[in-house]
C-alpha atoms as a PDB file:
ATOM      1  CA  UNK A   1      77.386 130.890  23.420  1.00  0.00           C
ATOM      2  CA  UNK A   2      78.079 127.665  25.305  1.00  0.00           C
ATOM      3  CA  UNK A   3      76.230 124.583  24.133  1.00  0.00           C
ATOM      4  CA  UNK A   4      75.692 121.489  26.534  1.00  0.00           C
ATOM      5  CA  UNK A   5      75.057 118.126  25.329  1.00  0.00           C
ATOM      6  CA  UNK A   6      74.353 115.358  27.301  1.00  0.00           C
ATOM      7  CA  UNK A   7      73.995 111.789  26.117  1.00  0.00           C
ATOM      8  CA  UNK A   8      71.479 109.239  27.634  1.00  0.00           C
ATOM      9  CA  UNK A   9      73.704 105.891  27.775  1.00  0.00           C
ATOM     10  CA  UNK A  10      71.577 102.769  28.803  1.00  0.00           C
ATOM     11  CA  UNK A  11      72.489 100.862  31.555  1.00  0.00           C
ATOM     12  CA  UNK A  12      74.379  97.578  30.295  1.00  0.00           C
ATOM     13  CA  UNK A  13      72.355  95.515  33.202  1.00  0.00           C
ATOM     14  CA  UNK A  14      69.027  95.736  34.335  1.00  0.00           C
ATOM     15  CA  UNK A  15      67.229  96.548  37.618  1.00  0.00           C
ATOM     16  CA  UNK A  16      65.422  94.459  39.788  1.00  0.00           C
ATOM     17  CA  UNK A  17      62.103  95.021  40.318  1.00  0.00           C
ATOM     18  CA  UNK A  18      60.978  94.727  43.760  1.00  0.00           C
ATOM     19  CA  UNK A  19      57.761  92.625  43.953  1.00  0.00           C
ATOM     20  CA  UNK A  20      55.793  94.905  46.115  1.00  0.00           C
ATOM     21  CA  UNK A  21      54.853  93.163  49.198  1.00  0.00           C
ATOM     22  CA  UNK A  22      51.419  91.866  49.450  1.00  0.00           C
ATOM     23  CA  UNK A  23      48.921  93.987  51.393  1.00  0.00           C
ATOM     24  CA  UNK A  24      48.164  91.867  54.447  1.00  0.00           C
ATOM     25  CA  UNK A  25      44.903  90.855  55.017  1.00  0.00           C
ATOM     26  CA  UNK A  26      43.098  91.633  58.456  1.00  0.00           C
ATOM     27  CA  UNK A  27      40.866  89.031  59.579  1.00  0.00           C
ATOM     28  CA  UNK A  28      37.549  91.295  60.788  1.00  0.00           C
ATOM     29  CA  UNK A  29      35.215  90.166  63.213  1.00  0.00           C
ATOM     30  CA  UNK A  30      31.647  91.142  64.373  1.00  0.00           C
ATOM     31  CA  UNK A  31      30.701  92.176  67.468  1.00  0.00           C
ATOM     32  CA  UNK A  32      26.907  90.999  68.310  1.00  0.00           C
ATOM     33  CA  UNK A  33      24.932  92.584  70.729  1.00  0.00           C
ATOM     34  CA  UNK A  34      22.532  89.583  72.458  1.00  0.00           C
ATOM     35  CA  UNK A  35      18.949  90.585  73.697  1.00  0.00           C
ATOM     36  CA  UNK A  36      17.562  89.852  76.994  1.00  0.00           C
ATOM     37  CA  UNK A  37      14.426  91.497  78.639  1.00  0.00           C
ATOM     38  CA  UNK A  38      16.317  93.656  81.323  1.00  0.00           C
ATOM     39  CA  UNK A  39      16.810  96.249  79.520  1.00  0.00           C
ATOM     40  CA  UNK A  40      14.628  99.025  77.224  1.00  0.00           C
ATOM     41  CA  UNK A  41      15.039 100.602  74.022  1.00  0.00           C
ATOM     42  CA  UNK A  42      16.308 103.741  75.303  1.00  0.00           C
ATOM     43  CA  UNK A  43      18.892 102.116  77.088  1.00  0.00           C
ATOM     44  CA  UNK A  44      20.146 100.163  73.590  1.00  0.00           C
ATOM     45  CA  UNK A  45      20.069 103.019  71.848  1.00  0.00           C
ATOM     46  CA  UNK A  46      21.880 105.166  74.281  1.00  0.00           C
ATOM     47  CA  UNK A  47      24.383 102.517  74.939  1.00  0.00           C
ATOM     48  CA  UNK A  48      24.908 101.959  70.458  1.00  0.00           C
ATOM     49  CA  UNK A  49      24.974 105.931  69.925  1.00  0.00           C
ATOM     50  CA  UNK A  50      27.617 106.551  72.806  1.00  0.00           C
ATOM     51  CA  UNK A  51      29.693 103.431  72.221  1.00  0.00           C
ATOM     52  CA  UNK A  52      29.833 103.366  68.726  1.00  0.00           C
ATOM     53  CA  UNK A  53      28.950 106.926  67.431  1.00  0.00           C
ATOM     54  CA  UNK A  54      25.925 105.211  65.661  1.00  0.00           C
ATOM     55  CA  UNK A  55      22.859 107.735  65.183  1.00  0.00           C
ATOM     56  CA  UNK A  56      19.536 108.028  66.696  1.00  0.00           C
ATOM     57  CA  UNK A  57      17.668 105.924  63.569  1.00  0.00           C
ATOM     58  CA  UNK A  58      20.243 103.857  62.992  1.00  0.00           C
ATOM     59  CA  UNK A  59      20.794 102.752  66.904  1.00  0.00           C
ATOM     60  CA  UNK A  60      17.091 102.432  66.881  1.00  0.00           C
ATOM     61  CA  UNK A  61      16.730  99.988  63.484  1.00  0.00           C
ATOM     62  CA  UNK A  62      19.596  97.746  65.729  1.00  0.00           C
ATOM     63  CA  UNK A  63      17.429  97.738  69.079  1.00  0.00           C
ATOM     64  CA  UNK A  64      14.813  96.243  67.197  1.00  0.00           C
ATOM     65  CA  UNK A  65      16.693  93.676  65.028  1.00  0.00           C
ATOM     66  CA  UNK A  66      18.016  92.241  68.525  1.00  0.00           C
ATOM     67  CA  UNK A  67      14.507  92.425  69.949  1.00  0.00           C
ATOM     68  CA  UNK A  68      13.301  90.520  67.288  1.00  0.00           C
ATOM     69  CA  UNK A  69      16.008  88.276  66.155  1.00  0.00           C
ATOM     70  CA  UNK A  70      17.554  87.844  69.709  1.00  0.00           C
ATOM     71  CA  UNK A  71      21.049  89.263  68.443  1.00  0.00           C
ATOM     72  CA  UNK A  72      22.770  91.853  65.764  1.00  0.00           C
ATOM     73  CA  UNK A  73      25.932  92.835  64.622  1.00  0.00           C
ATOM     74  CA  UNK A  74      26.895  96.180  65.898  1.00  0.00           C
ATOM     75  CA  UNK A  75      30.471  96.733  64.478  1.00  0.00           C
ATOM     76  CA  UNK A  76      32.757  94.823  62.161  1.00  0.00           C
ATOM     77  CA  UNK A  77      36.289  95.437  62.838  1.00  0.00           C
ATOM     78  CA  UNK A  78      40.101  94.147  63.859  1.00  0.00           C
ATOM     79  CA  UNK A  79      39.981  91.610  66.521  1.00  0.00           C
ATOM     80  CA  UNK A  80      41.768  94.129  68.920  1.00  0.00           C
ATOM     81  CA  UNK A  81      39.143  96.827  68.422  1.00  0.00           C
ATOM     82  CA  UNK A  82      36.210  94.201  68.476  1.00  0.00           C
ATOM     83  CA  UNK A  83      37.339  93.032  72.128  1.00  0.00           C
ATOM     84  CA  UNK A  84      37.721  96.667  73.041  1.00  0.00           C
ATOM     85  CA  UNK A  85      33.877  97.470  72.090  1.00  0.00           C
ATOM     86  CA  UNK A  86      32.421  94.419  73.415  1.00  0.00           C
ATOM     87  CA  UNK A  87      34.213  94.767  76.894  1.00  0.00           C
ATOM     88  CA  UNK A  88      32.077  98.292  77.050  1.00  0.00           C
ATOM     89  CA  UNK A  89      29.171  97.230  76.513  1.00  0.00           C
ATOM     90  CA  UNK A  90      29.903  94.526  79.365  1.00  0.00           C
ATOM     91  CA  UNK A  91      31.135  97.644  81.303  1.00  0.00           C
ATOM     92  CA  UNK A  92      28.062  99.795  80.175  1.00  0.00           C
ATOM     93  CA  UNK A  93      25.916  99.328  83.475  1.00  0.00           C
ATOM     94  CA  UNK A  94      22.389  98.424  84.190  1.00  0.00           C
ATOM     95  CA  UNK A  95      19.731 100.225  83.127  1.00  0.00           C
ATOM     96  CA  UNK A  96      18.252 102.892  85.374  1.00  0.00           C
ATOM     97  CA  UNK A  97      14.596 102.461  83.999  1.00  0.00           C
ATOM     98  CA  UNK A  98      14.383  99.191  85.038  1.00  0.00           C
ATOM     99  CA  UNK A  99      14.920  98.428  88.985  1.00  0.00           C
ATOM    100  CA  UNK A 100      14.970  95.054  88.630  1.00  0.00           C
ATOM    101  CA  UNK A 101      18.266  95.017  86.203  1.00  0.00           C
ATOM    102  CA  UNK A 102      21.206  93.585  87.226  1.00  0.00           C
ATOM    103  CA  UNK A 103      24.136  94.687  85.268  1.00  0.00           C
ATOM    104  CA  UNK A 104      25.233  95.804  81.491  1.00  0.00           C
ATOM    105  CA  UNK A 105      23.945  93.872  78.028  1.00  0.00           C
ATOM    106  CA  UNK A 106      25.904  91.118  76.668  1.00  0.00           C
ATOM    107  CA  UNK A 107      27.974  90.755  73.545  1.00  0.00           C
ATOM    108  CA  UNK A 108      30.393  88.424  71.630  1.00  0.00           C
ATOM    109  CA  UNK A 109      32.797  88.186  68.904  1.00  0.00           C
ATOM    110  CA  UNK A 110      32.396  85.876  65.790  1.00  0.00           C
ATOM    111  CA  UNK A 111      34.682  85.999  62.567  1.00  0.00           C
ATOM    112  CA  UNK A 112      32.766  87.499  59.834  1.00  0.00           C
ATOM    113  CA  UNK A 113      31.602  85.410  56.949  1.00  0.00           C
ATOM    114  CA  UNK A 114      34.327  86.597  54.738  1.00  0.00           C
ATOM    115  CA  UNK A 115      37.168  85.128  57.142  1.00  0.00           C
ATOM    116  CA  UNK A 116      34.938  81.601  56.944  1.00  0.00           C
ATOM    117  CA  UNK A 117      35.713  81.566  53.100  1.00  0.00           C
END
């Protein structure tokens, strides 16, 4: 029979921790949909389900909140991401119900209130 021992011998100095690098905050922004009267509630809704994946009732709750307020926030995201979405809806189109409409929705970019802090 062969018998192994090993002994455990300390280590005479001592490691150094790594400080664990600090998760990086990114600054989010909102991207706002503005009202104006060129364009129907179909045409939001379509636009808000196609652009950003929302759904029918939710898409629907955010056509009305810019009819009534004059403007909502349809996304929060990166800054890269929140120009991305708001040149769509830009790039969206006029809406076909309407003869008299002249080109896409607009949209802008504001920090969110956490980044004001």
């Amino acid at each position: 029979m062969l018998f192994y021992f090993m002994e455990v011998i300390a280590p005479t100095h001592k490691r150094k921790t790594q400080a664990r690098p600090r998760e990086q905050h990114i600054p989010r922004y909102h991207v706002i949909l503005l009202d104006d009267d060129e364009h129907t509630y179909d045409y939001v809704i379509e636009m808000l389900m196609k652009i950003f994946n929302h759904g029918r009732e939710r898409a629907f709750l955010m056509a009305c909140e810019v009819d009534a307020r004059g403007r909502v926030i349809v996304d929060t995201t990166t800054l890269e991401r929140a120009e991305f979405k708001r040149d769509q809806i830009h790039a969206y189109g006029a809406d076909w119900r309407i003869p008299h409409c002249k080109g896409s929705m607009s949209a802008c970019i504001e920090p969110s209130e956490d980044e004001c802090l």
